[in-house]
N, C-alpha and C. Protein backbone atom coordinates (compact mmCIF):
# COMPACT_ATOMS: atom_id res chain seq x y z
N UNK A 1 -9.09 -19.94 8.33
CA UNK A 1 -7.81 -19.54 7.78
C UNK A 1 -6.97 -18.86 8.87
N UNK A 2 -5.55 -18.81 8.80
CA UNK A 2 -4.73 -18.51 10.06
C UNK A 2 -4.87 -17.21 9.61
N UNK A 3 -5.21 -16.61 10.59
CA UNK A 3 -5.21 -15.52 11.09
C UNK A 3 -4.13 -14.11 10.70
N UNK A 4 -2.77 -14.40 10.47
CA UNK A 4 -1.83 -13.64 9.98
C UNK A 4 -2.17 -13.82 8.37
N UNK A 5 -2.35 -14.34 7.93
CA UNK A 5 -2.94 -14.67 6.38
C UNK A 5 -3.96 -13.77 6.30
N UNK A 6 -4.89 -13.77 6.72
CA UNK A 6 -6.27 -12.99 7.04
C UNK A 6 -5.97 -11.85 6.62
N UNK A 7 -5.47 -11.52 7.52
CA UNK A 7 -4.59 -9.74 7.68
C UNK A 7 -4.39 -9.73 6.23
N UNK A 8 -2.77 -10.44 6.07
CA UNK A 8 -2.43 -9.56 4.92
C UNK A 8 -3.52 -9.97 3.65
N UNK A 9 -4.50 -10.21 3.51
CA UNK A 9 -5.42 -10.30 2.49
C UNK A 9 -6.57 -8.84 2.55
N UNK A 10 -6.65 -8.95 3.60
CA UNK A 10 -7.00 -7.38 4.14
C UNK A 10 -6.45 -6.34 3.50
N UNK A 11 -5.62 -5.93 3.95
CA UNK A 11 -3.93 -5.37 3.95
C UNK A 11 -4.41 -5.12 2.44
N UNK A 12 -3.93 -6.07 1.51
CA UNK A 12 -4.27 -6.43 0.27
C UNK A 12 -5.12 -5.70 -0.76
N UNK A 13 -6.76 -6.07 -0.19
CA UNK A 13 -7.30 -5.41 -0.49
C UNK A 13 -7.47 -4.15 -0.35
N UNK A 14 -7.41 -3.80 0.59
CA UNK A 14 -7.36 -1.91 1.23
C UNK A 14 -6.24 -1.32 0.22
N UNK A 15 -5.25 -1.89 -0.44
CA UNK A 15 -4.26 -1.32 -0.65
C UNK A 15 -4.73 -1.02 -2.15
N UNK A 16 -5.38 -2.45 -2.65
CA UNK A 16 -6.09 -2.32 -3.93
C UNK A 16 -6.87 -1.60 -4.33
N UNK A 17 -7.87 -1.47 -3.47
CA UNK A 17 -8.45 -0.45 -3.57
C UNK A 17 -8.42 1.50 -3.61
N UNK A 18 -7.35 1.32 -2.82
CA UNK A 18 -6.72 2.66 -2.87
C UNK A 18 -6.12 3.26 -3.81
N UNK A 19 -4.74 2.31 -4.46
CA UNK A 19 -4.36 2.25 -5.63
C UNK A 19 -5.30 2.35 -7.01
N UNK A 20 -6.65 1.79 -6.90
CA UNK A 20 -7.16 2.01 -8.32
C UNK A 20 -7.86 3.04 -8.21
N UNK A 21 -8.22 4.15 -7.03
CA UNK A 21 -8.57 5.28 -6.81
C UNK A 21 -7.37 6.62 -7.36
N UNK A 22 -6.55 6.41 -7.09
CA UNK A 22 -5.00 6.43 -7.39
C UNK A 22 -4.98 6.84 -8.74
N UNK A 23 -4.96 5.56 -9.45
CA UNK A 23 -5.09 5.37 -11.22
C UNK A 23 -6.02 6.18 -11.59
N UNK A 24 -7.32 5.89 -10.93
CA UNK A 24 -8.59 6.82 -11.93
C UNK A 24 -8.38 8.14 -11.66
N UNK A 25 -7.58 8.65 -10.78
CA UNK A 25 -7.18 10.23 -10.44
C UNK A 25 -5.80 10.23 -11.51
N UNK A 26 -5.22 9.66 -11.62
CA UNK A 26 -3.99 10.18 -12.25
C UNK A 26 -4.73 9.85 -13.74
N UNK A 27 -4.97 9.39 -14.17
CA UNK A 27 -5.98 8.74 -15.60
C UNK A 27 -6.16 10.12 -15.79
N UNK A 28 -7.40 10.37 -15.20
CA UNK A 28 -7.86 12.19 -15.64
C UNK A 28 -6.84 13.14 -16.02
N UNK A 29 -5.28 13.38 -14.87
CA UNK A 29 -4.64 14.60 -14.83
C UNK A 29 -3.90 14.04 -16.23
N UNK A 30 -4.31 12.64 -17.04
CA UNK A 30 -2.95 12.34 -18.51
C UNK A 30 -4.08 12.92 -19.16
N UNK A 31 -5.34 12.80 -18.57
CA UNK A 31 -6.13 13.12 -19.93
C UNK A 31 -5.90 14.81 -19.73
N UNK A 32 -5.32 15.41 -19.43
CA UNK A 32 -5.68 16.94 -19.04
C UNK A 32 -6.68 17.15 -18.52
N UNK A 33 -7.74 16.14 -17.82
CA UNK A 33 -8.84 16.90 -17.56
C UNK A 33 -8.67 16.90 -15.43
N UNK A 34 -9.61 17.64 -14.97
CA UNK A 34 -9.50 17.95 -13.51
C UNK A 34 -9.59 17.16 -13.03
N UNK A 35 -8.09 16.19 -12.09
CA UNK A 35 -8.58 15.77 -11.03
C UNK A 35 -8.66 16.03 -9.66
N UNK A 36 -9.38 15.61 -8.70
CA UNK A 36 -9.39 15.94 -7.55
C UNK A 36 -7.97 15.52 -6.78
N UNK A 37 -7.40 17.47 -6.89
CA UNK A 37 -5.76 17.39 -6.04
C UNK A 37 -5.99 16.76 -4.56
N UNK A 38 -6.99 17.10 -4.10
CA UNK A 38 -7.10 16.76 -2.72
C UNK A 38 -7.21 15.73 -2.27
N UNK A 39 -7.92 14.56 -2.77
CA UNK A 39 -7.93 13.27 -3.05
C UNK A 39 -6.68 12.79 -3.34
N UNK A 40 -5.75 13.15 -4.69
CA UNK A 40 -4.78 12.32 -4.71
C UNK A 40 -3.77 12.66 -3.93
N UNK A 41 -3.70 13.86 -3.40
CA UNK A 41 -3.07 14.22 -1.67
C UNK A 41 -2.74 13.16 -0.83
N UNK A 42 -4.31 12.98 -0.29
CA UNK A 42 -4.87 12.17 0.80
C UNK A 42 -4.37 10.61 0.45
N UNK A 43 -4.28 10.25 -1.00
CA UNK A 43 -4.22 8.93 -1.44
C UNK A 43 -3.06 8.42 -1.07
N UNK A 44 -2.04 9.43 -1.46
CA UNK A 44 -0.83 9.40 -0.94
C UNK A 44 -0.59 9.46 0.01
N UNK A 45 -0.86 10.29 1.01
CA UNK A 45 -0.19 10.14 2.38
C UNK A 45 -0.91 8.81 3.10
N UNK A 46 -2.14 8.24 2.69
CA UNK A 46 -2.48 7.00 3.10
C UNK A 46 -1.68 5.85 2.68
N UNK A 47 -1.20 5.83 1.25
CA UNK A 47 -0.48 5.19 0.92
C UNK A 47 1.27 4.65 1.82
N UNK A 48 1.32 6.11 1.82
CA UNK A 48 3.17 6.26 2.79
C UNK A 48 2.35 6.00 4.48
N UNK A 49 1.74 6.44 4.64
CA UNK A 49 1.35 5.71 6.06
C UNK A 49 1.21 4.71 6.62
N UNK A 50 0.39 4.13 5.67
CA UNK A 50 -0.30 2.50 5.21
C UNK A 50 1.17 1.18 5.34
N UNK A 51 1.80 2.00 4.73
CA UNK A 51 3.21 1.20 3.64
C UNK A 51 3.96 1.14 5.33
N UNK A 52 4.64 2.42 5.71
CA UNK A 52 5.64 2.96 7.02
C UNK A 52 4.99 2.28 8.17
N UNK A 53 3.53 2.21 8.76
CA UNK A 53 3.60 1.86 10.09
C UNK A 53 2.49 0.83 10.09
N UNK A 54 2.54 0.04 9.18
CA UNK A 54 1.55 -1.35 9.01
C UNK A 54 2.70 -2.28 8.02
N UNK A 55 2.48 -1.91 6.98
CA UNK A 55 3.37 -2.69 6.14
C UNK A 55 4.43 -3.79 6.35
N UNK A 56 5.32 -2.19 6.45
CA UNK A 56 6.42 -2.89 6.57
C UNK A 56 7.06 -3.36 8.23
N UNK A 57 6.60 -2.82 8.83
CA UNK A 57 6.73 -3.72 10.52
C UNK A 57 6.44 -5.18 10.50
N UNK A 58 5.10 -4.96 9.80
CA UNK A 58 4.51 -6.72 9.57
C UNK A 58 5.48 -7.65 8.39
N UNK A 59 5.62 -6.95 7.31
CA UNK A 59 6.58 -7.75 6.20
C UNK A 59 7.97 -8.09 7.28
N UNK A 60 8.60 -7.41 8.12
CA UNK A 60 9.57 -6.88 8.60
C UNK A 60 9.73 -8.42 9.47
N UNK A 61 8.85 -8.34 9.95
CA UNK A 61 8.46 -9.90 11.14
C UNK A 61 8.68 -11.14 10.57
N UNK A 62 7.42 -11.04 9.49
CA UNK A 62 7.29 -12.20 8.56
C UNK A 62 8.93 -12.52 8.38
N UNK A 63 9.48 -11.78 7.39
CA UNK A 63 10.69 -12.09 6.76
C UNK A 63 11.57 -12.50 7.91
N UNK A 64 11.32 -12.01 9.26
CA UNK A 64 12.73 -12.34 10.30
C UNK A 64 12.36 -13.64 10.41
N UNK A 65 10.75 -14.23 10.95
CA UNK A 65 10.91 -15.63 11.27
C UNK A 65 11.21 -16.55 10.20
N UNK A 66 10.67 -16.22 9.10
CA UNK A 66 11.18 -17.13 7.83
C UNK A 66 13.12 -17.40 7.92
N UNK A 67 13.49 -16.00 7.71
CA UNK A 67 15.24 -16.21 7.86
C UNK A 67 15.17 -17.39 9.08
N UNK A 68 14.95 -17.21 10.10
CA UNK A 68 15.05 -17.92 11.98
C UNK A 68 14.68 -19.73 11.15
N UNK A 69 14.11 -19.46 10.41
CA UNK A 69 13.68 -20.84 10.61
C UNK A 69 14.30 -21.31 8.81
N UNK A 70 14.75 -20.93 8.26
CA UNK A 70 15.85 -21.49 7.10
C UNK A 70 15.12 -21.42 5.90
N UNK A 71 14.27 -20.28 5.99
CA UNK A 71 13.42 -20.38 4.20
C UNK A 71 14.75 -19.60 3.31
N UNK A 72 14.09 -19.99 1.67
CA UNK A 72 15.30 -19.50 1.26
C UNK A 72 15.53 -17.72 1.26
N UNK A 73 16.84 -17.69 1.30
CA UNK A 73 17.14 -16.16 1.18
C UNK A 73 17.05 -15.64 0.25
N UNK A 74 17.03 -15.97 -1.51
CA UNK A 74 16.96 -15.13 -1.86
C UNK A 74 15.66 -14.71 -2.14
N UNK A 75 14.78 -15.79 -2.07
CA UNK A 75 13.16 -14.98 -2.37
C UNK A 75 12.93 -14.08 -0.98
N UNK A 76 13.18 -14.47 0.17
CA UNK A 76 13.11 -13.59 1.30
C UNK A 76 13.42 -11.96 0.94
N UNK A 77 14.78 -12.20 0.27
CA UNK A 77 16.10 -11.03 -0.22
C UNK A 77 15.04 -10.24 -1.24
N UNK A 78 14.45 -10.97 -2.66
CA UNK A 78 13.36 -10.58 -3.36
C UNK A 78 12.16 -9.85 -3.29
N UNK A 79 11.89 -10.09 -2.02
CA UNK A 79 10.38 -9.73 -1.19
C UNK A 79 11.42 -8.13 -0.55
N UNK A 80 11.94 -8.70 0.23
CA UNK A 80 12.49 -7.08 0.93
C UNK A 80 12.80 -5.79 -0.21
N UNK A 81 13.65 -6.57 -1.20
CA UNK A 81 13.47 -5.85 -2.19
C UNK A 81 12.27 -4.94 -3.31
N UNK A 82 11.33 -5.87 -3.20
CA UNK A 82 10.32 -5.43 -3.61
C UNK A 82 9.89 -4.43 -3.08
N UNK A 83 9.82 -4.49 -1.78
CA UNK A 83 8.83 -3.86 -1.08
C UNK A 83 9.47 -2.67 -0.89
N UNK A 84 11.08 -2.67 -0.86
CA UNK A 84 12.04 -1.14 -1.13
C UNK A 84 11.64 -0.54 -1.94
N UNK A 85 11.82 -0.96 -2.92
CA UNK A 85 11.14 -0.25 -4.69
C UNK A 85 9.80 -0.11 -4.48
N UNK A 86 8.71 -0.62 -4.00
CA UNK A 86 7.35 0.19 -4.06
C UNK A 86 7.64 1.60 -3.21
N UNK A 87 8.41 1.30 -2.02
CA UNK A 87 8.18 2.55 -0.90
C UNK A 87 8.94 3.78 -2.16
N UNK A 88 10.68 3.29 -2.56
CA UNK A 88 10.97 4.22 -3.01
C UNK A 88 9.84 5.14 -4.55
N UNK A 89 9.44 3.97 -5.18
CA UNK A 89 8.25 4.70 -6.27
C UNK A 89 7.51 5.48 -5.67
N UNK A 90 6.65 5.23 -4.78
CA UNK A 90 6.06 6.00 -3.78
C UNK A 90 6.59 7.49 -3.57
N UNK A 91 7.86 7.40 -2.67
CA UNK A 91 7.93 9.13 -2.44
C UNK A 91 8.46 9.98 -4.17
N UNK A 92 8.75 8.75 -4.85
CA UNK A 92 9.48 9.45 -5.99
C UNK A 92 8.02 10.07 -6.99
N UNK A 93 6.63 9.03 -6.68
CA UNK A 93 5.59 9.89 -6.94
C UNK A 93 4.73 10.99 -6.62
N UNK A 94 4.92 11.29 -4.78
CA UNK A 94 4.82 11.68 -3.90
C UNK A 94 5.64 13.40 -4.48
N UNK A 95 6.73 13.42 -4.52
CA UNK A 95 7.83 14.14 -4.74
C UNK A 95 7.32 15.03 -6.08
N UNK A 96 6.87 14.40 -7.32
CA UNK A 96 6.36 14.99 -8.54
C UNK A 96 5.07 15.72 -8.35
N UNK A 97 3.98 15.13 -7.60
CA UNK A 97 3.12 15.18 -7.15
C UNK A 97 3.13 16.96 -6.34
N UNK A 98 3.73 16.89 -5.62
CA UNK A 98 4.03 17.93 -4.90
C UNK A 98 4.85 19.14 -5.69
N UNK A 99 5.32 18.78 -6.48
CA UNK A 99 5.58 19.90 -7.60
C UNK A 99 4.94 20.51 -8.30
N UNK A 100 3.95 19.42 -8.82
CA UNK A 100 2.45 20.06 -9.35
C UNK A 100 1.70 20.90 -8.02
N UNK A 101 1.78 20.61 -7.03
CA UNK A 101 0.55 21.13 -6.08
C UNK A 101 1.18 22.50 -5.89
N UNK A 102 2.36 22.46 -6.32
CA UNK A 102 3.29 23.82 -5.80
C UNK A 102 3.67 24.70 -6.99
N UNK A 103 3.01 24.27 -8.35
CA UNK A 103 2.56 25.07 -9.58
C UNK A 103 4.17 25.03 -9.95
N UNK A 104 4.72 23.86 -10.14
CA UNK A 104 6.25 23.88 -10.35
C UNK A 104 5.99 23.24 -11.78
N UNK A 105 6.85 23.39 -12.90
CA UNK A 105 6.46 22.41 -14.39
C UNK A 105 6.61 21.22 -14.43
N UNK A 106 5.89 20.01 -14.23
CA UNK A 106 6.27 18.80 -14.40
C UNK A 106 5.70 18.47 -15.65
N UNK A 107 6.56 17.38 -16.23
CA UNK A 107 5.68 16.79 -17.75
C UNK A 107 5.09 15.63 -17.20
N UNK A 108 3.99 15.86 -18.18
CA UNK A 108 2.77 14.94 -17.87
C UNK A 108 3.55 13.37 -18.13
N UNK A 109 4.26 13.18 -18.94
CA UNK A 109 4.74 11.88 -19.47
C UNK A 109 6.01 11.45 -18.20
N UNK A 110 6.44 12.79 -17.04
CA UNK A 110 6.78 12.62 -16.09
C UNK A 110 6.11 11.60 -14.65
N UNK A 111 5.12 12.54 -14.86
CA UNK A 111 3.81 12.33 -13.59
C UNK A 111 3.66 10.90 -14.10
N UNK A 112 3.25 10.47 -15.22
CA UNK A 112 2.63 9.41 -15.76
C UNK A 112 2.99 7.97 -15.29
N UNK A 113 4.28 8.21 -15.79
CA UNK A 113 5.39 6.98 -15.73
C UNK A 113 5.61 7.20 -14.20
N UNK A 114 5.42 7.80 -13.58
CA UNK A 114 5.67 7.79 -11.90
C UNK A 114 4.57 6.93 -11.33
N UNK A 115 3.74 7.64 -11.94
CA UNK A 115 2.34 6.64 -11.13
C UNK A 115 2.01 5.56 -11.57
N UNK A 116 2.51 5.33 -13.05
CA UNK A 116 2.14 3.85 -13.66
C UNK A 116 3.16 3.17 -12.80
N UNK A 117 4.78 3.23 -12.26
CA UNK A 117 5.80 2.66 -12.07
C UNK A 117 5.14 2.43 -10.90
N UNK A 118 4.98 3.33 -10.07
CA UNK A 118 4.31 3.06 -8.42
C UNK A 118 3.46 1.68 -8.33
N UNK A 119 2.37 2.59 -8.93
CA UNK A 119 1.19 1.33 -9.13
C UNK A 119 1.65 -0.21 -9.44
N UNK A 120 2.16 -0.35 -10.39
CA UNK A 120 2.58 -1.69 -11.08
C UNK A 120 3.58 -1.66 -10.15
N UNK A 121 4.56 -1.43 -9.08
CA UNK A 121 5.74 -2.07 -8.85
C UNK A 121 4.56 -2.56 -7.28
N UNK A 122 3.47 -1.76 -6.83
CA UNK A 122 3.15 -2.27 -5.51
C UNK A 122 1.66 -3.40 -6.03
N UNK A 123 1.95 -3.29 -7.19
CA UNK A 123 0.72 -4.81 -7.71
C UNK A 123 2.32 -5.59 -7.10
N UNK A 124 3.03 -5.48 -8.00
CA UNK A 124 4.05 -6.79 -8.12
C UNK A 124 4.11 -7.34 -6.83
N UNK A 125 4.58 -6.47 -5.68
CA UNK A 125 4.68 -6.29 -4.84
C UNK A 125 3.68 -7.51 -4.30
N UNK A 126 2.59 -7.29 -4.20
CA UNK A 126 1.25 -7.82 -3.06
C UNK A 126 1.40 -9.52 -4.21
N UNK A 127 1.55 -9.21 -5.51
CA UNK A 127 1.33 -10.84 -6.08
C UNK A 127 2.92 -11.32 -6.04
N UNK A 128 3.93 -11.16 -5.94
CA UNK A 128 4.83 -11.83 -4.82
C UNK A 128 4.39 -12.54 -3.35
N UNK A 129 3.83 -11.35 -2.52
CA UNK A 129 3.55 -11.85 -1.41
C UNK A 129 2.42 -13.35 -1.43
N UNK A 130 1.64 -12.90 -2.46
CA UNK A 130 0.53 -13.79 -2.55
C UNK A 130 1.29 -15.16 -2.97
N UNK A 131 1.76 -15.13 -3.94
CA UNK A 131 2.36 -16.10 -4.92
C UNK A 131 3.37 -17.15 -4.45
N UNK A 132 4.66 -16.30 -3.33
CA UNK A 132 5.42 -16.78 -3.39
C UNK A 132 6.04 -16.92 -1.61
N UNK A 133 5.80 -15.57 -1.53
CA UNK A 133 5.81 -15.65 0.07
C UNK A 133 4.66 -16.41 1.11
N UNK A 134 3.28 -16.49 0.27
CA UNK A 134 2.43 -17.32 1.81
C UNK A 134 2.67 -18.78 1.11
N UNK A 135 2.89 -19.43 0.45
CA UNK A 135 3.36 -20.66 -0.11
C UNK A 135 4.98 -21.03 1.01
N UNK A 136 5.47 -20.53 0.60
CA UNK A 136 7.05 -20.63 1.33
C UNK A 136 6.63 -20.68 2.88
N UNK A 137 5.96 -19.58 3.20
CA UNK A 137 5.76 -19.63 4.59
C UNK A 137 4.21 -20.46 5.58
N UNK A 138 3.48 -21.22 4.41
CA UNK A 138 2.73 -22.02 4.79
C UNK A 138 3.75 -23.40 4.80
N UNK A 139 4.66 -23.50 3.95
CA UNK A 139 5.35 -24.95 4.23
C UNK A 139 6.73 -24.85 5.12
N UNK A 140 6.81 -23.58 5.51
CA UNK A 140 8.17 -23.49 6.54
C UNK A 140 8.02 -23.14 8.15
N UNK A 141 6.49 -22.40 8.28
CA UNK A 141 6.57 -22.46 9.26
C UNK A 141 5.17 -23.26 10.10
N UNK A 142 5.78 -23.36 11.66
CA UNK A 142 5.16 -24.41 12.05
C UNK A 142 3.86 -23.84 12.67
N UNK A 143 2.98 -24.61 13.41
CA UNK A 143 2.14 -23.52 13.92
C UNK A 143 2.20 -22.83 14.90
N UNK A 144 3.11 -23.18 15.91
CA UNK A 144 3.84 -22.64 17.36
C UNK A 144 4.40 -20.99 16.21
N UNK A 145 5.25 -21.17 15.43
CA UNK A 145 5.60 -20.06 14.23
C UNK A 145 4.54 -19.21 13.63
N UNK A 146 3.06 -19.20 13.80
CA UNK A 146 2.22 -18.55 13.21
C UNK A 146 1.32 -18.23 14.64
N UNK A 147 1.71 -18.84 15.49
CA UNK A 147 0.93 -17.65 16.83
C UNK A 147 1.80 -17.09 17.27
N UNK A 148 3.58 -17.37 17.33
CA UNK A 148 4.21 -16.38 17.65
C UNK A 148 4.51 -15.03 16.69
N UNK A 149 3.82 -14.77 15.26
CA UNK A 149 3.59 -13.95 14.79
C UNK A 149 2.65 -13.58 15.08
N UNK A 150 1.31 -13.83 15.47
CA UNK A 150 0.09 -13.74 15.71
C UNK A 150 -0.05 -12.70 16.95
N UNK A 151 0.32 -13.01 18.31
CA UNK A 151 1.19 -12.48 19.40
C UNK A 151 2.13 -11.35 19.06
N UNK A 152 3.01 -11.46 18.06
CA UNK A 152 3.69 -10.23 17.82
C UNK A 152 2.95 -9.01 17.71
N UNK A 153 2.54 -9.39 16.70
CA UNK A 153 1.33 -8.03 15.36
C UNK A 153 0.38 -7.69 16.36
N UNK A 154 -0.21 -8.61 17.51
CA UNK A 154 -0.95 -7.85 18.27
C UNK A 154 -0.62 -7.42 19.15
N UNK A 155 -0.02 -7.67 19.73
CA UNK A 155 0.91 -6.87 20.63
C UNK A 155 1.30 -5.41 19.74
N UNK A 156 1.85 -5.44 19.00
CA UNK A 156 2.39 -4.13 18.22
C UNK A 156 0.54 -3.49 18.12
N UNK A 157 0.06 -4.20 18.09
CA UNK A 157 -1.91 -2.95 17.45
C UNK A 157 -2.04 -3.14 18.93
N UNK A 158 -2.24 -3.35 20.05
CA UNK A 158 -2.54 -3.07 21.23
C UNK A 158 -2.07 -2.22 21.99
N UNK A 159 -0.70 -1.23 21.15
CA UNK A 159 0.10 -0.34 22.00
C UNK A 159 -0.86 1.11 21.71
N UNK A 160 -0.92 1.61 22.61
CA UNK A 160 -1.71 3.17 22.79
C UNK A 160 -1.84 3.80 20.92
N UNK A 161 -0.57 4.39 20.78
CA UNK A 161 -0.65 4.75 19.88
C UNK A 161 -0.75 4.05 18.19
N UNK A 162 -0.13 2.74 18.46
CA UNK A 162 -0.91 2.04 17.53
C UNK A 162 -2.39 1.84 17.38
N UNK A 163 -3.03 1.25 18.08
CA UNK A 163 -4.72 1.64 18.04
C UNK A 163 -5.54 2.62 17.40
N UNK A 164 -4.64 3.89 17.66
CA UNK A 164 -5.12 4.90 17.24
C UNK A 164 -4.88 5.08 15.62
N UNK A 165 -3.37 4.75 15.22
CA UNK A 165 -3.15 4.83 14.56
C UNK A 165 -3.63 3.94 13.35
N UNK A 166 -4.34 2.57 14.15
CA UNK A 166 -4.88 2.02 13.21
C UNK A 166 -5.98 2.44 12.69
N UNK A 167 -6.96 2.88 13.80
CA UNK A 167 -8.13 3.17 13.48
C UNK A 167 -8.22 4.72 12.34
N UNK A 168 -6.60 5.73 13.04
CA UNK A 168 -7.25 6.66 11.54
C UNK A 168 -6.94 6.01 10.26
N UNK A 169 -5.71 5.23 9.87
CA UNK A 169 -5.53 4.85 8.84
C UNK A 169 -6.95 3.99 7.91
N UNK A 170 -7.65 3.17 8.34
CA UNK A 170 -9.14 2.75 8.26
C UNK A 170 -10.18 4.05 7.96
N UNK A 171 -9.93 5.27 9.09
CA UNK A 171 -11.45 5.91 8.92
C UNK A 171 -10.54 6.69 7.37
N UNK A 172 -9.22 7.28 7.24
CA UNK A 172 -8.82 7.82 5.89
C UNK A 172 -9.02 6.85 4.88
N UNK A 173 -9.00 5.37 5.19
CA UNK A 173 -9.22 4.61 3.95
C UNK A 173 -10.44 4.81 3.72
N UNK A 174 -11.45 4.24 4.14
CA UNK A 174 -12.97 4.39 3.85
C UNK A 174 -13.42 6.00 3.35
N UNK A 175 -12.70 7.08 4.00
CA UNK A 175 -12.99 8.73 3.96
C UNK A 175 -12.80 8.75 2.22
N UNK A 176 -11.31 8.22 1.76
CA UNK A 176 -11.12 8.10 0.36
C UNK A 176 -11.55 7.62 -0.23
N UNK A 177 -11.86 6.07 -0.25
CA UNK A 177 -12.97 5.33 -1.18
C UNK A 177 -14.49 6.40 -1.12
N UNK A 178 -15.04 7.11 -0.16
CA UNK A 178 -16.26 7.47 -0.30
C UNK A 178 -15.83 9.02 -1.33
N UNK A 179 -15.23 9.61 -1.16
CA UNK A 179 -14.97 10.76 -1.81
C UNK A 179 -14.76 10.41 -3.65
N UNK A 180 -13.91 9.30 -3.22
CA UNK A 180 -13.90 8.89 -4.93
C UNK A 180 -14.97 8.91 -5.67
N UNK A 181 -15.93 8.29 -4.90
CA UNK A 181 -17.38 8.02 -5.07
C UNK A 181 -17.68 9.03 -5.19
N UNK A 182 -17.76 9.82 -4.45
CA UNK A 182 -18.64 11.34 -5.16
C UNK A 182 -18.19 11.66 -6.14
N UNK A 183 -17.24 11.76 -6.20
CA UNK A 183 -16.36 12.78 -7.21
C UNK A 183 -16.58 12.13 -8.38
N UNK A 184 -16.29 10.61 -9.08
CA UNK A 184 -17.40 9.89 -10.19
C UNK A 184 -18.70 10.19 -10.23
N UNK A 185 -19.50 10.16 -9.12
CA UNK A 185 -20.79 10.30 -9.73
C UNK A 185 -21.41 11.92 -10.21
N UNK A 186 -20.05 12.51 -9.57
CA UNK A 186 -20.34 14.20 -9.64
C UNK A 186 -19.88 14.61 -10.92
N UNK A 187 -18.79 13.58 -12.28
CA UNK A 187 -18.08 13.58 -12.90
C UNK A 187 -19.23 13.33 -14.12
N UNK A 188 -20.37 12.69 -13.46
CA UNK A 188 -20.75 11.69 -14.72
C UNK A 188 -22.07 12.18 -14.68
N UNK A 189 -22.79 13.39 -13.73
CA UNK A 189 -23.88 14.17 -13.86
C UNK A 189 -23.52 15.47 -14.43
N UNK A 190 -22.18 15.80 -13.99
CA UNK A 190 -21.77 17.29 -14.89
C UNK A 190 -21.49 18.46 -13.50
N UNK A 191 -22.07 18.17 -12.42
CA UNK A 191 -21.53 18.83 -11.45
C UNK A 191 -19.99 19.23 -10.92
N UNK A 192 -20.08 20.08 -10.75
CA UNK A 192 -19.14 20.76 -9.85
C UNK A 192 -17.92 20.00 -9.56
């Protein structure tokens, strides 16, 4: 499978996974019961990290060579859009989030609809990409067009501080999936 495909299936999953860590933390704070603030902290700023210096650089590419080479605009226009509205759900959950951490009154039916909107607008989000964008861009571009993306994206992860930056975004992804993990099985023995 080409290689830029690869990625964003990656991409994909990591994101999925994060997100339903996400849900089962915000799930608890509708039920009133404790969730781990620190976790859904961390979830978030992986999330806005994840989104800001992977994401959207790479969506950013994709979408220029598609325009360069005559796919249509408005699903192009659709996709950019999308991916506006997840970032903006994001800090607008981010934002509530931080009101609670700062003992400010938010309503729960506030928080709720923030994180359900987030969640569901960055599903939509990834099954667009899946659905509609690697279809369009498996029949528009050529393959000279998928190593000069190929070449791009690595070039961009081979720069100093990208590297680095990839690798913490990875060790915080995995750091979160394992904490989740405790924190269920610590949930479901009665501990602490």
């Amino acid at each position: 499978m080409n290689p830029v495909l690869q990625s964003l299936r990656h991409d994909h999953r990591a994101m999925e996974e994060v997100l339903r860590v996400l849900a089962q933390e915000c799930a608890l704070l509708h039920r009133a019961e404790r969730p781990d603030y620190d976790l859904i902290a961390e979830t978030l700023d992986w999330l806005a990290a994840f989104r800001a210096e992977h994401l959207a650089p790479r969506a950013a590419a994709v979408l220029r060579l598609m325009r360069a080479r005559g796919a249509d605009p408005a699903l192009l226009d659709r996709i950019a859009a999308e991916g506006a509205a997840a970032a903006g759900s994001l800090q607008t959950l981010a934002a509530l989030f931080g009101e609670i951490r700062n003992e400010q009154r938010v309503l729960r039916e506030d928080f709720d609809a923030a994180a359900a909107g987030y969640i569901a607008q960055e599903r939509r989000r990834m099954a667009l990409e899946t659905d509609a964008l690697v279809p369009a861009a498996m029949a528009k571009l050529a393959p000279q067009d998928w190593a000069e993306l190929q070449v791009a994206l690595g070039e961009a992860r081979r720069r100093p501080h990208r590297g680095r930056l990839e690798e913490r975004l990875e060790a915080q992804h995995d750091a979160i999936l394992e904490v989740a993990r405790d924190d269920r099985a610590a949930r479901r023995t009665g501990a602490p």
